[in-house]
C-alpha atoms as a PDB file:
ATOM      1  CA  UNK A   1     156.570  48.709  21.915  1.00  0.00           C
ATOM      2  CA  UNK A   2     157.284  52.385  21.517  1.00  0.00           C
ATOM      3  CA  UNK A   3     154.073  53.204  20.961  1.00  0.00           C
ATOM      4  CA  UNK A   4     152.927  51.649  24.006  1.00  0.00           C
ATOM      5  CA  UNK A   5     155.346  52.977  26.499  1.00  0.00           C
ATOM      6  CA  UNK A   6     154.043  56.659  25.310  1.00  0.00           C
ATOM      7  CA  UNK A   7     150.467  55.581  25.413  1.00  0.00           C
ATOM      8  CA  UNK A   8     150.960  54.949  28.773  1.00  0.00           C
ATOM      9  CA  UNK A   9     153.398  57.888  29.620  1.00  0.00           C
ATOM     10  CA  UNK A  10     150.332  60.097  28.010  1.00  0.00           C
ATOM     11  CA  UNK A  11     148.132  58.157  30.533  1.00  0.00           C
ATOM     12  CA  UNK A  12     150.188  58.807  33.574  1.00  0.00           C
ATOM     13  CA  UNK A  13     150.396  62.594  32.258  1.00  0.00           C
ATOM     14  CA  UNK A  14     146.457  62.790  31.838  1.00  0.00           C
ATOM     15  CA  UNK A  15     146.064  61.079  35.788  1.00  0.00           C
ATOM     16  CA  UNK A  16     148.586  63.755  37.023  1.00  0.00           C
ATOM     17  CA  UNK A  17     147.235  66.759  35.091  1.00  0.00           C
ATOM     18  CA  UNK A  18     143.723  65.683  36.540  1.00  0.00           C
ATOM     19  CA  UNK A  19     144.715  65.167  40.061  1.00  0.00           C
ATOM     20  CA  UNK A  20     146.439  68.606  40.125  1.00  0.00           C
ATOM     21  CA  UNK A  21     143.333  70.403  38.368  1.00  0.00           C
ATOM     22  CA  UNK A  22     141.253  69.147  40.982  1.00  0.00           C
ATOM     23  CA  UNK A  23     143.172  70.431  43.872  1.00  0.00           C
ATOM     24  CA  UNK A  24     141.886  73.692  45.883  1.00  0.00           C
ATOM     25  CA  UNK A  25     142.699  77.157  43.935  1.00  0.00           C
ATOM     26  CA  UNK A  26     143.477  79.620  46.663  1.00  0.00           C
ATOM     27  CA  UNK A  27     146.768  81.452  46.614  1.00  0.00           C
ATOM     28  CA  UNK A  28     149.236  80.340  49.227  1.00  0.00           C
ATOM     29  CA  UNK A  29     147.153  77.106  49.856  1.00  0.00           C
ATOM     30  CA  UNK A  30     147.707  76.063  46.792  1.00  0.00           C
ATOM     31  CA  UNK A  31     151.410  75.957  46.831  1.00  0.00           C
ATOM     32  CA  UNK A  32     151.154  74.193  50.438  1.00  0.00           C
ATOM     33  CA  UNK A  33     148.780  71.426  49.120  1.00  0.00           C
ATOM     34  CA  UNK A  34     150.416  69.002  46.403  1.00  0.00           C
ATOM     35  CA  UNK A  35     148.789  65.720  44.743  1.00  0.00           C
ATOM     36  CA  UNK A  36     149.639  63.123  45.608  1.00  0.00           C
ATOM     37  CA  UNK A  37     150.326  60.238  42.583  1.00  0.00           C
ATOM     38  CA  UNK A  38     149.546  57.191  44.740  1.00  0.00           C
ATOM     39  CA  UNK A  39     146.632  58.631  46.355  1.00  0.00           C
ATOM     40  CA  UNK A  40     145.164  59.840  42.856  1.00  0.00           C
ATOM     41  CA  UNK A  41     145.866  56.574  41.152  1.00  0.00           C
ATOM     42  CA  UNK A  42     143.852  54.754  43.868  1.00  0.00           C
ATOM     43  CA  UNK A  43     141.132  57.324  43.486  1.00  0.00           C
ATOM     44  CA  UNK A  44     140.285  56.618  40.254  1.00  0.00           C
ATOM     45  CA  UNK A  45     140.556  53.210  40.548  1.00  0.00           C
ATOM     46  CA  UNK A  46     138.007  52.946  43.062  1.00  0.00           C
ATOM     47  CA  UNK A  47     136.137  55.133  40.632  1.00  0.00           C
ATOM     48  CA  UNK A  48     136.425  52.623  37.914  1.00  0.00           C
ATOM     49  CA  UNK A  49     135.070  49.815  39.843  1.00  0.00           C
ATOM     50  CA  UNK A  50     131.992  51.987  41.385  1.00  0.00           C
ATOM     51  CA  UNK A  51     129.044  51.119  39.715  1.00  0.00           C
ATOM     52  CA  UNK A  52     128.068  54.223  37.454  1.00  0.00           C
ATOM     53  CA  UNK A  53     124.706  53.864  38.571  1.00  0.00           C
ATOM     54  CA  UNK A  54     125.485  54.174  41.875  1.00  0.00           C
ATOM     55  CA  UNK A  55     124.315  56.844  43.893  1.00  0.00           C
ATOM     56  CA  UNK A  56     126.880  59.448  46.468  1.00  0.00           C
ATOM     57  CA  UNK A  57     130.066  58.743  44.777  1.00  0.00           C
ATOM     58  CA  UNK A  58     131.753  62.230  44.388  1.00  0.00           C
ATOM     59  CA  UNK A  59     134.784  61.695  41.680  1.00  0.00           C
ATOM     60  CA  UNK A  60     135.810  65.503  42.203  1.00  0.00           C
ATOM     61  CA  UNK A  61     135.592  65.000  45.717  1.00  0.00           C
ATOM     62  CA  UNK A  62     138.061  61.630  46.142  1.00  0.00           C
ATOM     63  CA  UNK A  63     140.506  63.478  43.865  1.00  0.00           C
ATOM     64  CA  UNK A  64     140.625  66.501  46.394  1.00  0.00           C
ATOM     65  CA  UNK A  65     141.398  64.488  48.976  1.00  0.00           C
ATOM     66  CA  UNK A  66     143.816  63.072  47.093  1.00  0.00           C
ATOM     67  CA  UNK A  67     146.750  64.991  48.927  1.00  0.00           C
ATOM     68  CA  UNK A  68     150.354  64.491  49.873  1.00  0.00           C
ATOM     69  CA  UNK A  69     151.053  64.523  53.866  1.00  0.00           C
ATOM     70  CA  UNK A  70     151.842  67.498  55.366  1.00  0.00           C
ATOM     71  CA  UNK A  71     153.249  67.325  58.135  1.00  0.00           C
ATOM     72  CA  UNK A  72     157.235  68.225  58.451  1.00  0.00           C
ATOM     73  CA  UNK A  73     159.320  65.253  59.274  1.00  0.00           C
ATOM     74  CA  UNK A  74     161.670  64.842  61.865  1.00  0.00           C
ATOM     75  CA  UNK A  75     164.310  62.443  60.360  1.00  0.00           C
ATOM     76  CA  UNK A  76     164.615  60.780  56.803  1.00  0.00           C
ATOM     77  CA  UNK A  77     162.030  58.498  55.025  1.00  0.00           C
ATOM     78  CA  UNK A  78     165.022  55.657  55.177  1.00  0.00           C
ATOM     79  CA  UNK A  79     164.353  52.647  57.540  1.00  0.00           C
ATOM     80  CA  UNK A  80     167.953  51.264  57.851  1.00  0.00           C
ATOM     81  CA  UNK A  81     171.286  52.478  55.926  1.00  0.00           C
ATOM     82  CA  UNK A  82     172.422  51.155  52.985  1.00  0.00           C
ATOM     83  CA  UNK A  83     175.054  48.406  53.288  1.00  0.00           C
ATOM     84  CA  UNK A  84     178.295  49.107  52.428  1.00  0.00           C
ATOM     85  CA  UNK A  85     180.085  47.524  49.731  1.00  0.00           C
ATOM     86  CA  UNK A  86     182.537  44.693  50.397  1.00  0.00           C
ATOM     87  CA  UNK A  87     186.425  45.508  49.409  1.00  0.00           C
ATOM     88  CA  UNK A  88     187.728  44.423  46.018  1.00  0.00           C
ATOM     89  CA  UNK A  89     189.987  41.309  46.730  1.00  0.00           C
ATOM     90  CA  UNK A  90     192.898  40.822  44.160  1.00  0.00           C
ATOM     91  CA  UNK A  91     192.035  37.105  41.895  1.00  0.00           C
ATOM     92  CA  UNK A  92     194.997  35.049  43.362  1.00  0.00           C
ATOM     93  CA  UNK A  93     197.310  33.032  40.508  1.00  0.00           C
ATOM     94  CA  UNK A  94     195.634  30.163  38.770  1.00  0.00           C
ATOM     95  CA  UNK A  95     196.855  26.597  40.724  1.00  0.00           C
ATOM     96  CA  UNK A  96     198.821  24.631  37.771  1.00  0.00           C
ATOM     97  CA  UNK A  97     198.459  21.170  38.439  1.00  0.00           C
ATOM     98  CA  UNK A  98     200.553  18.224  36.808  1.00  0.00           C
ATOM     99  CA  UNK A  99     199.577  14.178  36.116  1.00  0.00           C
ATOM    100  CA  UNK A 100     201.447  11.758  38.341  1.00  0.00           C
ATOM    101  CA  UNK A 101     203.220   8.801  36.116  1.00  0.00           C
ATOM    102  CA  UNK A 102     200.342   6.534  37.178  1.00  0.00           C
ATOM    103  CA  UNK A 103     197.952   8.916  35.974  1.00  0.00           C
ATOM    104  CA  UNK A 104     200.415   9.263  32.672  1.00  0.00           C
ATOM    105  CA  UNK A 105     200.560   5.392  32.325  1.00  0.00           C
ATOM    106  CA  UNK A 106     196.852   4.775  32.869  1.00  0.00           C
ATOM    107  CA  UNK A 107     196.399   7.291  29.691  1.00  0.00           C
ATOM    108  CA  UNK A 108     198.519   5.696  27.774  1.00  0.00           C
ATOM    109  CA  UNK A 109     197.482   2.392  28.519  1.00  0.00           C
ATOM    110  CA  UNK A 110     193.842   3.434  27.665  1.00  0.00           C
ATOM    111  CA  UNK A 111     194.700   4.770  24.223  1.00  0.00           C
ATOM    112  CA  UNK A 112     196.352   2.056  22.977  1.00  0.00           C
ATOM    113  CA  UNK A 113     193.380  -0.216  23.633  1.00  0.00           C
ATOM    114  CA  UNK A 114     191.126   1.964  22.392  1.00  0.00           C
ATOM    115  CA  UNK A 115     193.134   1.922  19.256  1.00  0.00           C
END
């Protein structure tokens, strides 16, 4: 299982690493422009189910596109607030109950013809 998980933590590394090597060298640019994971992970899975024979796929060219929006947002990414948690209410004392004597009798009664 351990092996696994880091296979596929290696995997995720080696998707990133590419994404980011394919993005556009220039100076400031470059700091501006960021991969994006989502983007790049659909990218190459389009690429995996393109015929390799196929003709005018660009791999290079879907990963450069593969880019994180920027445009500056005006409020947060959150579509409603979180609800709150309800107030801790105190377990009330256990409710003791007691047999009635018919209850008691009927018992008794039972036993001794069971016996």
């Amino acid at each position: 299982m351990h092996r696994e998980a880091e296979g596929s933590l290696r995997a995720t590394q080696l998707l990133l690493a590419q994404g980011a090597l394919a993005m556009p060298r220039a100076g400031a640019a470059r700091a501006a422009v960021a991969c994006s994971p989502r983007k790049l992970l659909l990218a190459i899975r389009e690429e995996l189910q393109v015929k390799r024979w196929q003709r005018g796929h660009r791999f290079g060219q879907r990963l450069r596109e593969a880019q994180r929006e920027q445009r500056a947002r005006r409020s947060a990414k959150v579509k409603r607030p979180w609800p709150q948690r309800k107030e801790h209410k105190p377990p009330k004392p256990p409710l003791i109950l007691t047999l009635t004597d018919k209850q008691k009798a009927r018992i008794s009664q039972q036993e001794t013809e069971a016996a």
